[in-house]
C-alpha atoms as a PDB file:
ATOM      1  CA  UNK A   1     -54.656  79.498  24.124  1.00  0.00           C
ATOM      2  CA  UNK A   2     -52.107  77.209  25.786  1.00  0.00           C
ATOM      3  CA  UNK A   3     -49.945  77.362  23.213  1.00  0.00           C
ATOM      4  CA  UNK A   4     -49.936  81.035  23.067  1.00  0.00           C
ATOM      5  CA  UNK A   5     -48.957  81.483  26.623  1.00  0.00           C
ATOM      6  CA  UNK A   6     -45.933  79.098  25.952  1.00  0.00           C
ATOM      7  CA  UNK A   7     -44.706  80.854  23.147  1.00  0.00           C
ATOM      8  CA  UNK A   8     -44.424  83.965  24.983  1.00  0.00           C
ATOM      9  CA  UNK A   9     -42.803  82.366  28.097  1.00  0.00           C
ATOM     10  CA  UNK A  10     -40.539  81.077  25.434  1.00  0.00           C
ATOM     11  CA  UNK A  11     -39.729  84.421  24.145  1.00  0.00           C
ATOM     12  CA  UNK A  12     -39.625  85.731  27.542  1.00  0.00           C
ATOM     13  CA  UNK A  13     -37.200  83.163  28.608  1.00  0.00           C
ATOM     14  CA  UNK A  14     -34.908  83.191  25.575  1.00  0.00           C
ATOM     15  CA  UNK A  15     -34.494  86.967  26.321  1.00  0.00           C
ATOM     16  CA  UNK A  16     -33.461  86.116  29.849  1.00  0.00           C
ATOM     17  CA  UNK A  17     -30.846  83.487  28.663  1.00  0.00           C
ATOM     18  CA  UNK A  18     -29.280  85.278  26.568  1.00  0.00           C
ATOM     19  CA  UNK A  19     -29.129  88.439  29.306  1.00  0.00           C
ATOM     20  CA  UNK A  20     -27.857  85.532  31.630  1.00  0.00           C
ATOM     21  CA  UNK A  21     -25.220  84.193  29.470  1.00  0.00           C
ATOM     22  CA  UNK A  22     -23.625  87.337  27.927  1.00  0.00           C
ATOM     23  CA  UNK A  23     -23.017  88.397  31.391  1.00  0.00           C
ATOM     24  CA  UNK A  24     -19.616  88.416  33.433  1.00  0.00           C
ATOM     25  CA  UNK A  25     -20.885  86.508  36.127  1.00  0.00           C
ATOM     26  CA  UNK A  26     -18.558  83.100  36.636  1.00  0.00           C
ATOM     27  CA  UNK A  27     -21.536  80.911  36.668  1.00  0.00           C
ATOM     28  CA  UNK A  28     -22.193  82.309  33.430  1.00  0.00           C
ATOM     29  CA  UNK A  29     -18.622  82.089  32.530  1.00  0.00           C
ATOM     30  CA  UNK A  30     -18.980  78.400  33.361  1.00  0.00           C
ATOM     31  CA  UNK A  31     -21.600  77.569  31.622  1.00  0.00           C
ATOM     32  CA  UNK A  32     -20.287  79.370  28.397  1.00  0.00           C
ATOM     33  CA  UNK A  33     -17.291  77.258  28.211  1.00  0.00           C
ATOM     34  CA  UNK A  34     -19.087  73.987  28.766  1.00  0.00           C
ATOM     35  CA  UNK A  35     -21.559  74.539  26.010  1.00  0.00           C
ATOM     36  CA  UNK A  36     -18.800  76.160  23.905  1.00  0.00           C
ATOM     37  CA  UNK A  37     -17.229  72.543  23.345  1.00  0.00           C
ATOM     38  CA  UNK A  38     -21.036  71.460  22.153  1.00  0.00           C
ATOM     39  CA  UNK A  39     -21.821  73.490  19.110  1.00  0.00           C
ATOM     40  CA  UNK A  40     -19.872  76.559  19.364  1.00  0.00           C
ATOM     41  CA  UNK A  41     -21.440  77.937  22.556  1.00  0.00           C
ATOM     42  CA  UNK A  42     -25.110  77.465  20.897  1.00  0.00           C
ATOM     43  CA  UNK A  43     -25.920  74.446  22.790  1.00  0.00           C
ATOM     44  CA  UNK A  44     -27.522  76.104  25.635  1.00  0.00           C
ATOM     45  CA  UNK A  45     -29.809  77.900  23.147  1.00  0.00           C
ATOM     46  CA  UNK A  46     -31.166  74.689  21.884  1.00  0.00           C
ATOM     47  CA  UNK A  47     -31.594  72.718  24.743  1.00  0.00           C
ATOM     48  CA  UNK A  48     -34.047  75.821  25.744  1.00  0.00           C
ATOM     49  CA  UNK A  49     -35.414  75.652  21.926  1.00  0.00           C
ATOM     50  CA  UNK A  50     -35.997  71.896  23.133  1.00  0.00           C
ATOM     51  CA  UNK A  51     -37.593  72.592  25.770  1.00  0.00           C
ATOM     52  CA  UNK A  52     -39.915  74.806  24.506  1.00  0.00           C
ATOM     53  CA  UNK A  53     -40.493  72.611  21.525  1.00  0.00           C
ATOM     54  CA  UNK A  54     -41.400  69.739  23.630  1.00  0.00           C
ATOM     55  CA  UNK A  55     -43.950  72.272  25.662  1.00  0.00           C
ATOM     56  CA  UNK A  56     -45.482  73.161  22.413  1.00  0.00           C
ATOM     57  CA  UNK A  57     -45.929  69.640  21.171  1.00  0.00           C
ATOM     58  CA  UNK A  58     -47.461  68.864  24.800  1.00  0.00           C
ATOM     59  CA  UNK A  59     -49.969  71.756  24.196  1.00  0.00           C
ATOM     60  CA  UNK A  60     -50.906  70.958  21.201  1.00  0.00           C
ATOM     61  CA  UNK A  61     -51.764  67.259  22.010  1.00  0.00           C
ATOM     62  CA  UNK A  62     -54.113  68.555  24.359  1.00  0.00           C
ATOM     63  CA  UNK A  63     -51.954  67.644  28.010  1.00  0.00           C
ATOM     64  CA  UNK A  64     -53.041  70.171  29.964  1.00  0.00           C
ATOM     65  CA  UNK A  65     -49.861  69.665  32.190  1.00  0.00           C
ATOM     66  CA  UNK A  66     -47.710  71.469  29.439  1.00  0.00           C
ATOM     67  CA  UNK A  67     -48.764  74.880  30.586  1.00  0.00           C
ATOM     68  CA  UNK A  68     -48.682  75.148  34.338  1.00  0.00           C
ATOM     69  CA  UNK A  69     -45.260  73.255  34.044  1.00  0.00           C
ATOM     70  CA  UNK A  70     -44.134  75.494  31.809  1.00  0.00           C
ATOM     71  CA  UNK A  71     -45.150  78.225  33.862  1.00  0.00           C
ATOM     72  CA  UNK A  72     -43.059  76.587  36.451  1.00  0.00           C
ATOM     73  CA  UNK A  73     -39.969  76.189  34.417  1.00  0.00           C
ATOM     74  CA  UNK A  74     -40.312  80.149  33.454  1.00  0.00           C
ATOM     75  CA  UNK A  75     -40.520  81.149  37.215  1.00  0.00           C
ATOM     76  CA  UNK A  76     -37.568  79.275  38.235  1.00  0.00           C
ATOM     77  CA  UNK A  77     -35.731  80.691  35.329  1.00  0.00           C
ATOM     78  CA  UNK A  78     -37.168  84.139  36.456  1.00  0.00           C
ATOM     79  CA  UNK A  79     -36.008  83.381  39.916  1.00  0.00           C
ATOM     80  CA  UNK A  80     -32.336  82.315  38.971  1.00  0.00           C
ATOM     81  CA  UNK A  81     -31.744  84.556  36.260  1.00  0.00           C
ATOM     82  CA  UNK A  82     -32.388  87.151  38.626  1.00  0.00           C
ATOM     83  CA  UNK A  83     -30.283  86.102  41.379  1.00  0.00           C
ATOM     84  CA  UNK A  84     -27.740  85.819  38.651  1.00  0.00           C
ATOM     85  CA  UNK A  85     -28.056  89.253  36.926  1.00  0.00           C
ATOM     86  CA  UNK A  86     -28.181  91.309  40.409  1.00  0.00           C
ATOM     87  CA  UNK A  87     -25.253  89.454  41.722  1.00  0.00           C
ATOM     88  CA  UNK A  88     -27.248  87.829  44.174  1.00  0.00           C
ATOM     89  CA  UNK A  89     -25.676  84.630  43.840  1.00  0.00           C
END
């Protein structure tokens, strides 16, 4: 069941990345033309596939720390992506 939640965190937070970065804000800006330089402006998508990978492995080797960190790294994604998105930041 672990694993399950972290696979939709995952999905949920690759959705919010990409909302994040195809927006006009200047952090996102930023951030697209520092990955750009690594890997065509992908290499923000796979650090977060690495991430998640290394959550899933976690998870499935039975640490029971990979899902309430997890849920931790989603919040504060939640939390910044928002501030991001409403121009809070």
């Amino acid at each position: 069941m672990p694993t399950v939640i972290i696979f939709l965190c995952g999905i949920a937070n690759f959705a919010l990345h990409k909302a994040t970065m195809e927006s006009d804000h200047p952090m996102a800006l930023q951030m697209r033309a520092a990955f750009g330089r690594f890997m065509g402006g992908y290499g923000s998508y796979l650090l977060e596939f690495l991430i998640l990978l290394s959550a899933l492995s976690f998870a499935a080797l039975g640490y029971t720390i990979a899902l309430p960190s997890y849920l931790v790294y989603t919040g504060m994604n939640a939390l910044a992506g928002w501030a991001i998105l409403t121009g809070k930041i």
